[in-house]
Protein backbone atom coordinates (compact mmCIF):
# COMPACT_ATOMS: atom_id res chain seq x y z
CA UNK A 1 -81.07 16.72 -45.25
CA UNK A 2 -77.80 16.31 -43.77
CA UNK A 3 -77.29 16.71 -40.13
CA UNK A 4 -74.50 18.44 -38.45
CA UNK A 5 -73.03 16.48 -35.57
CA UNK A 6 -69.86 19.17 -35.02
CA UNK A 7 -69.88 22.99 -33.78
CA UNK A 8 -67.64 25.51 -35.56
CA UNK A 9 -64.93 26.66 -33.34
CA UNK A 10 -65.36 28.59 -30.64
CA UNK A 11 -67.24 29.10 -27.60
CA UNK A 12 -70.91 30.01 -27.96
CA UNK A 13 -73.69 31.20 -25.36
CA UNK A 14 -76.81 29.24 -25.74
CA UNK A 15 -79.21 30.80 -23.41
CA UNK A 16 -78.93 32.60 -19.59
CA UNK A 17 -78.84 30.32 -16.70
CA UNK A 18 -81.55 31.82 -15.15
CA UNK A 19 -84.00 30.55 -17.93
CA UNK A 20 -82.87 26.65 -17.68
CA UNK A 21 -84.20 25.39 -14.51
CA UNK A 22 -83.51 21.74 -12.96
CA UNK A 23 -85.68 19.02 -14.57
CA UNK A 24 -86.22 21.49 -17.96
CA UNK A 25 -85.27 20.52 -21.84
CA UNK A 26 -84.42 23.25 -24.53
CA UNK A 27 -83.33 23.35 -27.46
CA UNK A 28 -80.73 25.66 -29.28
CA UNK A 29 -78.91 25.84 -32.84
CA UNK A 30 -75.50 27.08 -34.06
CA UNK A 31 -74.86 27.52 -37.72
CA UNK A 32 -77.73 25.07 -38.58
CA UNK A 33 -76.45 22.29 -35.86
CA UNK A 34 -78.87 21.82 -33.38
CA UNK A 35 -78.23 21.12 -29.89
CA UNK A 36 -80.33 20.00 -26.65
CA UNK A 37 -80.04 21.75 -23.72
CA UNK A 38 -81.13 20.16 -20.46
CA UNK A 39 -80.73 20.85 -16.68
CA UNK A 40 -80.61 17.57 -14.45
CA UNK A 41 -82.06 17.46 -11.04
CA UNK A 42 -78.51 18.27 -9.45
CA UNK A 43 -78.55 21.59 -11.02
CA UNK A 44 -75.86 20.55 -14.04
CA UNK A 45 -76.85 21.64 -17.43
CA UNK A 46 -75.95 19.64 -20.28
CA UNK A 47 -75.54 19.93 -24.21
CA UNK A 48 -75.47 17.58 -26.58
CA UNK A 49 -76.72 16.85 -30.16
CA UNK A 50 -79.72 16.88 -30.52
CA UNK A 51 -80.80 13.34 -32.08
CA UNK A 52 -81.21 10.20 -30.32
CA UNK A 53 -78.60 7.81 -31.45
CA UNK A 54 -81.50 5.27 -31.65
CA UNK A 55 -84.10 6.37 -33.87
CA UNK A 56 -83.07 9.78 -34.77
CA UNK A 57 -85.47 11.44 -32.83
CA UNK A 58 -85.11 15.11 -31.09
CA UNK A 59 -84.16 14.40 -27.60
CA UNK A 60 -85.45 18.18 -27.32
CA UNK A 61 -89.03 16.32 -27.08
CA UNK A 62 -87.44 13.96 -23.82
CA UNK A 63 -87.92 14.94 -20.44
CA UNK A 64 -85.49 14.67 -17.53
CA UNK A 65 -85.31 11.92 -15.07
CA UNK A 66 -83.36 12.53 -11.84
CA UNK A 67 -79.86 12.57 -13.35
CA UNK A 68 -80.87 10.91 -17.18
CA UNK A 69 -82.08 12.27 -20.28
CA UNK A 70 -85.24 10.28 -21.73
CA UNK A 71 -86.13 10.05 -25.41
CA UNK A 72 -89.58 10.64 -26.27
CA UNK A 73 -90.08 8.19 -28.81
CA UNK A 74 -89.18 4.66 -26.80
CA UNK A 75 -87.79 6.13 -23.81
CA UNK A 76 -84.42 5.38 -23.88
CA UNK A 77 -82.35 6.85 -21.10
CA UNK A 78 -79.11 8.09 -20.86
CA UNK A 79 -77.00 9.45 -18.63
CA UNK A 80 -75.32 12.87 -18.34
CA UNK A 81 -72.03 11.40 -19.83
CA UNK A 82 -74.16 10.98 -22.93
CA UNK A 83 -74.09 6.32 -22.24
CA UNK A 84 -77.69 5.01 -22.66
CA UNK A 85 -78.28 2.98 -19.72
CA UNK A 86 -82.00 1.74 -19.84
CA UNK A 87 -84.62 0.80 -22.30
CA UNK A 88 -87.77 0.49 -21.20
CA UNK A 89 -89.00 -2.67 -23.57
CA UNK A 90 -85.98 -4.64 -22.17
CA UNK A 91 -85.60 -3.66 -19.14
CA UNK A 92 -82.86 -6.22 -18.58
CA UNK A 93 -80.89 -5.36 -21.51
CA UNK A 94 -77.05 -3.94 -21.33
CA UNK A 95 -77.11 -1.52 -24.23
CA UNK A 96 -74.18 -1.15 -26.10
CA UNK A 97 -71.72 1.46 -26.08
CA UNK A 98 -72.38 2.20 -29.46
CA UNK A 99 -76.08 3.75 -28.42
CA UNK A 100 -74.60 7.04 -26.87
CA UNK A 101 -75.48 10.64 -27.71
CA UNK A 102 -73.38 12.91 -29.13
CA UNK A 103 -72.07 15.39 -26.26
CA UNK A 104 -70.81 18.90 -26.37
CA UNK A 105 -68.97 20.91 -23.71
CA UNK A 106 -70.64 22.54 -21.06
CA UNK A 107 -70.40 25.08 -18.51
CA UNK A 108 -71.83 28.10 -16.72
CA UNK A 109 -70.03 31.62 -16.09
CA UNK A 110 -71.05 34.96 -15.75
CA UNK A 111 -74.66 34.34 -15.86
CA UNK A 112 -74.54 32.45 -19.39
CA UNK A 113 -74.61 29.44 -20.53
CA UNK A 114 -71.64 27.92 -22.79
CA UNK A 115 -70.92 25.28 -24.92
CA UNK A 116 -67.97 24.14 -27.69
CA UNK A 117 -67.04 21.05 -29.21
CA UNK A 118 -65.75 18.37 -26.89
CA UNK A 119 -61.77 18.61 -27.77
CA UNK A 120 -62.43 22.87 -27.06
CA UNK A 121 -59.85 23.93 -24.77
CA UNK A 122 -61.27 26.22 -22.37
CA UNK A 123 -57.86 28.80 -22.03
CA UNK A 124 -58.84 31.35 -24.72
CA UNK A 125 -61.95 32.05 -22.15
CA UNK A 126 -60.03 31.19 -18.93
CA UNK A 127 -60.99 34.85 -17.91
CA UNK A 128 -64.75 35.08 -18.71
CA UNK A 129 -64.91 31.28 -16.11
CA UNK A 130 -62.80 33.19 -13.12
CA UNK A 131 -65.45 33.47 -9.83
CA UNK A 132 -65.98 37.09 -9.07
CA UNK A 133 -68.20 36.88 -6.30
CA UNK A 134 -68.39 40.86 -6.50
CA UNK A 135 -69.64 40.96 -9.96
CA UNK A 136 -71.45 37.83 -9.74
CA UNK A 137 -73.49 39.73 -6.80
CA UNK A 138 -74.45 42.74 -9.04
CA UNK A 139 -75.17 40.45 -12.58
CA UNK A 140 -78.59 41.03 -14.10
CA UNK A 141 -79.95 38.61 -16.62
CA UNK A 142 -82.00 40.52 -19.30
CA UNK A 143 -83.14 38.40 -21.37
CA UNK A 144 -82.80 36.09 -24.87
CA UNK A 145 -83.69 37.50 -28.22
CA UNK A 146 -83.96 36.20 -31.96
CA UNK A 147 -83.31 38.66 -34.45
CA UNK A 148 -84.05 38.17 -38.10
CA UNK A 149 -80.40 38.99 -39.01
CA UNK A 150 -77.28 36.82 -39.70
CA UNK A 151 -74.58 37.31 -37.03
CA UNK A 152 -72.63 39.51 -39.08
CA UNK A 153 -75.45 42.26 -39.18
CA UNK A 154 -76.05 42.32 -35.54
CA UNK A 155 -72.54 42.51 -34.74
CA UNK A 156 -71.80 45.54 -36.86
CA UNK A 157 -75.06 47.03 -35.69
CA UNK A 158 -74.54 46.84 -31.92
CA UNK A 159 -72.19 49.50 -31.49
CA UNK A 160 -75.17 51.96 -32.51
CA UNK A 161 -77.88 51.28 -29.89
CA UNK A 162 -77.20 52.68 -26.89
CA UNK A 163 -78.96 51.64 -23.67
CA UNK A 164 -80.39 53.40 -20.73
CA UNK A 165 -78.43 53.96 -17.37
CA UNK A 166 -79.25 51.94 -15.01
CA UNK A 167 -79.77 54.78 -12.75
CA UNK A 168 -82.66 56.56 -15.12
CA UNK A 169 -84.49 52.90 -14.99
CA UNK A 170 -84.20 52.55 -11.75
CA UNK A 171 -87.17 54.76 -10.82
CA UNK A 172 -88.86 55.27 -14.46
CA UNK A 173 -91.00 53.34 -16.71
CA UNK A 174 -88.90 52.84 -20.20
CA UNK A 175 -91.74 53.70 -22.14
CA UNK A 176 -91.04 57.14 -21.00
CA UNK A 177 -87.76 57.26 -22.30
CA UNK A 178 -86.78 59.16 -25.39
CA UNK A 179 -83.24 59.43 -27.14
CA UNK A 180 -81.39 62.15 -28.57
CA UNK A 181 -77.63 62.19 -29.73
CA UNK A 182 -76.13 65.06 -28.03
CA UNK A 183 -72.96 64.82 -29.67
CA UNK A 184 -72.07 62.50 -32.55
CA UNK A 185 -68.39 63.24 -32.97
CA UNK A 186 -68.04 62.01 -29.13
CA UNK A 187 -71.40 59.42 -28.92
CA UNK A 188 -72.93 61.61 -26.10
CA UNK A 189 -76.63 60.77 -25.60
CA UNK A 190 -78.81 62.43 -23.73
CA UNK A 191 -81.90 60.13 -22.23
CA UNK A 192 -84.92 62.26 -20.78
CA UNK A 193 -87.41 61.22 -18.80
CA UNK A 194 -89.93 62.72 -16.48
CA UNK A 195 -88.27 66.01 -16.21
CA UNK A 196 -84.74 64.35 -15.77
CA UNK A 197 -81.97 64.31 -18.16
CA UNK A 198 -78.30 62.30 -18.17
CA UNK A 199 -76.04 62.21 -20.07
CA UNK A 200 -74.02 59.26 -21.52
CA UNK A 201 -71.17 57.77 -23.33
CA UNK A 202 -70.63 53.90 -24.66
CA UNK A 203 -67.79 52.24 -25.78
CA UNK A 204 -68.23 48.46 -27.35
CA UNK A 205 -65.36 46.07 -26.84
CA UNK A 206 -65.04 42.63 -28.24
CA UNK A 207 -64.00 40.38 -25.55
CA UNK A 208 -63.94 37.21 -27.86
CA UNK A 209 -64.96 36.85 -31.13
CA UNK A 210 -69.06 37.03 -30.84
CA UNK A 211 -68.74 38.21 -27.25
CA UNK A 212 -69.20 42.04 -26.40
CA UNK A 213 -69.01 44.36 -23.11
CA UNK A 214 -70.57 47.36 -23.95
CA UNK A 215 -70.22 50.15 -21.02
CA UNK A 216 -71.93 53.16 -20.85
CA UNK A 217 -70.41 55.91 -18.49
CA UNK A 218 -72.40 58.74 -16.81
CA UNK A 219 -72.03 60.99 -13.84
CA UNK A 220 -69.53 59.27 -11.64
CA UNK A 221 -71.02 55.40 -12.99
CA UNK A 222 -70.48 52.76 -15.33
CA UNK A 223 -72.63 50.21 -16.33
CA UNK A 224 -72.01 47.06 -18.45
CA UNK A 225 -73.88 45.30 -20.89
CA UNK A 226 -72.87 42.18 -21.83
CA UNK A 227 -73.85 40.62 -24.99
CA UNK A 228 -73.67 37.05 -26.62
CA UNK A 229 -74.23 36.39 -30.28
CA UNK A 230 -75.29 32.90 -31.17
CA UNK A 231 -75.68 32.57 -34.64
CA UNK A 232 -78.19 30.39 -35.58
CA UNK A 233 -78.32 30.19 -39.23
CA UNK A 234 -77.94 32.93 -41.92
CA UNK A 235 -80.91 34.81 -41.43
CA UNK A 236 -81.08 34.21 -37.61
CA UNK A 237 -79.37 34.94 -34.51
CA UNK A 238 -79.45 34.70 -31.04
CA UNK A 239 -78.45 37.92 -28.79
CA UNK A 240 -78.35 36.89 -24.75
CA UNK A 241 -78.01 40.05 -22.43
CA UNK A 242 -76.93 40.33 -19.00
CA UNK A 243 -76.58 43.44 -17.29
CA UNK A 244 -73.61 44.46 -14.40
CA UNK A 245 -74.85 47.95 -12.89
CA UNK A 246 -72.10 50.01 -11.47
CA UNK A 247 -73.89 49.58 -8.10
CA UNK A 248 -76.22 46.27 -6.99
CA UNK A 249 -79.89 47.13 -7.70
CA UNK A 250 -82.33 47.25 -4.53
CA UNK A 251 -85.29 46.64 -7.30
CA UNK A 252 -83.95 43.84 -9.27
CA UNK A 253 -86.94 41.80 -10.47
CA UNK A 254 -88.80 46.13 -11.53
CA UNK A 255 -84.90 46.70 -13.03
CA UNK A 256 -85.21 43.62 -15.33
CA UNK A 257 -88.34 44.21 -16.51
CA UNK A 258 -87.49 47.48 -17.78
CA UNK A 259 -84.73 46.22 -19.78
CA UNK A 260 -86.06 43.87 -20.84
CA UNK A 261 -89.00 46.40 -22.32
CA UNK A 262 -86.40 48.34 -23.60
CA UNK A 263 -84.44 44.76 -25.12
CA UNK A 264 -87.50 45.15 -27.65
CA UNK A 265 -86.50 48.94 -28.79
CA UNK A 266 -82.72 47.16 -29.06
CA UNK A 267 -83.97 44.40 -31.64
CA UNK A 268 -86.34 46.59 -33.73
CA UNK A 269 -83.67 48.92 -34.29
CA UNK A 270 -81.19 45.96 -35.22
CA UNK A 271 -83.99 44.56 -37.88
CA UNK A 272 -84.88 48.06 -39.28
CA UNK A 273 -81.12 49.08 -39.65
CA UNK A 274 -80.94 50.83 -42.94
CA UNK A 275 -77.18 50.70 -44.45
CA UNK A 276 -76.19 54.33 -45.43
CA UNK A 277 -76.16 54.75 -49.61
CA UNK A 278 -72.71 55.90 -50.37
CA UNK A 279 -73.00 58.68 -52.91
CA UNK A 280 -71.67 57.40 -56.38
């Protein structure tokens, strides 16, 4: 099998960075190449390919010392610059140059975490890196799914599923929710629960190709939903949510968990899509 050492290009979310914490090693995969992600005990995250340039070995199966990445198989460490520094069975030896991982780009923004191939310039995102401290005050990480879809279907798909106002989840289990589509000429839902009804409207805007805001508007409010596609392979993709409420939650941890309850409704509906027949 051959191994792919180079990301298609683009920028591509690999995970929320609420879910990588310091010292912890992950894994992730874009269009079959797969990637480790690790958090060093300074708080920077870190991607890089993941084999180590030694024995070929996942460096997904490492763990993190201090500021180095360690390889599972004979321990080799290396640095967050991707040089191998140490080997444990010669502890005196200089290694080479040549034994250095492959390293991708980087960085965290809005919530997500981001990486590209190293020559990536990061203008055609310049705006999604700006620090808003006001909207980094109300962000809400959801969650991470994997849905047995290529890209292509989730992306065409996501403009159907509506979610719940913040607002209605606020004081409500989601399993109370239901649905109903008030108005499909104008994508008015109504969402009931507990004797309350509001109603809603969504728009879905690509921000960058595989990157989506999707706001839904209500009373006076608008929320945002932002979602990341990572494709994976073919038949599988990653979807990362983050939520930006029109108004900062005073429940965040109950607010979250409702989402993400209702994150399960999103991918069943995504997986049991069924394509209209056009009449012959």
């Amino acid at each position: 099998m051959k191994h792919r050492k180079k990301l298609p290009n683009g920028w591509f979310v690999v995970g929320l960075s609420v879910d990588l914490s310091n010292g912890q090693v992950s894994n992730a995969t874009i269009q079959e190449t797969e990637l480790v992600i690790w958090r060093d005990h300074k708080g920077i995250a870190h991607a890089w390919y993941n084999r180590c340039p030694h024995r070929g070995t996942r460096l997904s199966l490492g763990f993190v010392r201090g500021d180095r990445l360690a390889c599972l198989y004979h321990g080799f460490q290396f640095m967050g610059d991707g040089r191998c520094i140490y080997t444990p069975a010669m502890p005196s030896f200089v290694p080479p140059k040549s034994i250095a991982a492959t390293i991708f780009q980087c960085f965290e923004s809005r919530g997500f975490i981001w990486v590209g191939n190293k020559d990536m310039e990061p203008d055609n995102i310049s705006d999604l890196m700006a620090d808003d401290s006001n909207l980094s005050s109300r962000l809400l990480p959801i969650r991470s799914l994997f849905i047995q879809r290529s890209s292509s279907s989730v992306i065409d798909r996501l403009p159907s599923i509506p979610f719940p106002p913040s607002k209605l989840l606020e004081t409500s289990d989601v399993n109370c929710l239901r649905v109903e589509k008030a108005c499909e000429v104008h994508g008015t839902f109504v969402w009931e629960s507990r004797g309350r009804s509001i109603k809603a409207s969504y728009q879905t805007n690509e921000l960058k190709p595989g990157i989506f805001n999707v706001t839904c508007q209500y009373e006076d409010k608008i929320d945002i939903l932002m979602v990341t596609v990572q494709p994976i392979n073919s038949e599988r993709t990653g979807v990362h949510l983050i939520l930006i409420p029109e108004l900062k939650s005073t429940e965040p941890n109950s607010l979250r968990l409702s989402y993400a309850k209702w994150s399960r409704i999103f991918r069943q509906r995504i997986e049991n899509f069924k394509e209209k027949v056009q009449p012959s």
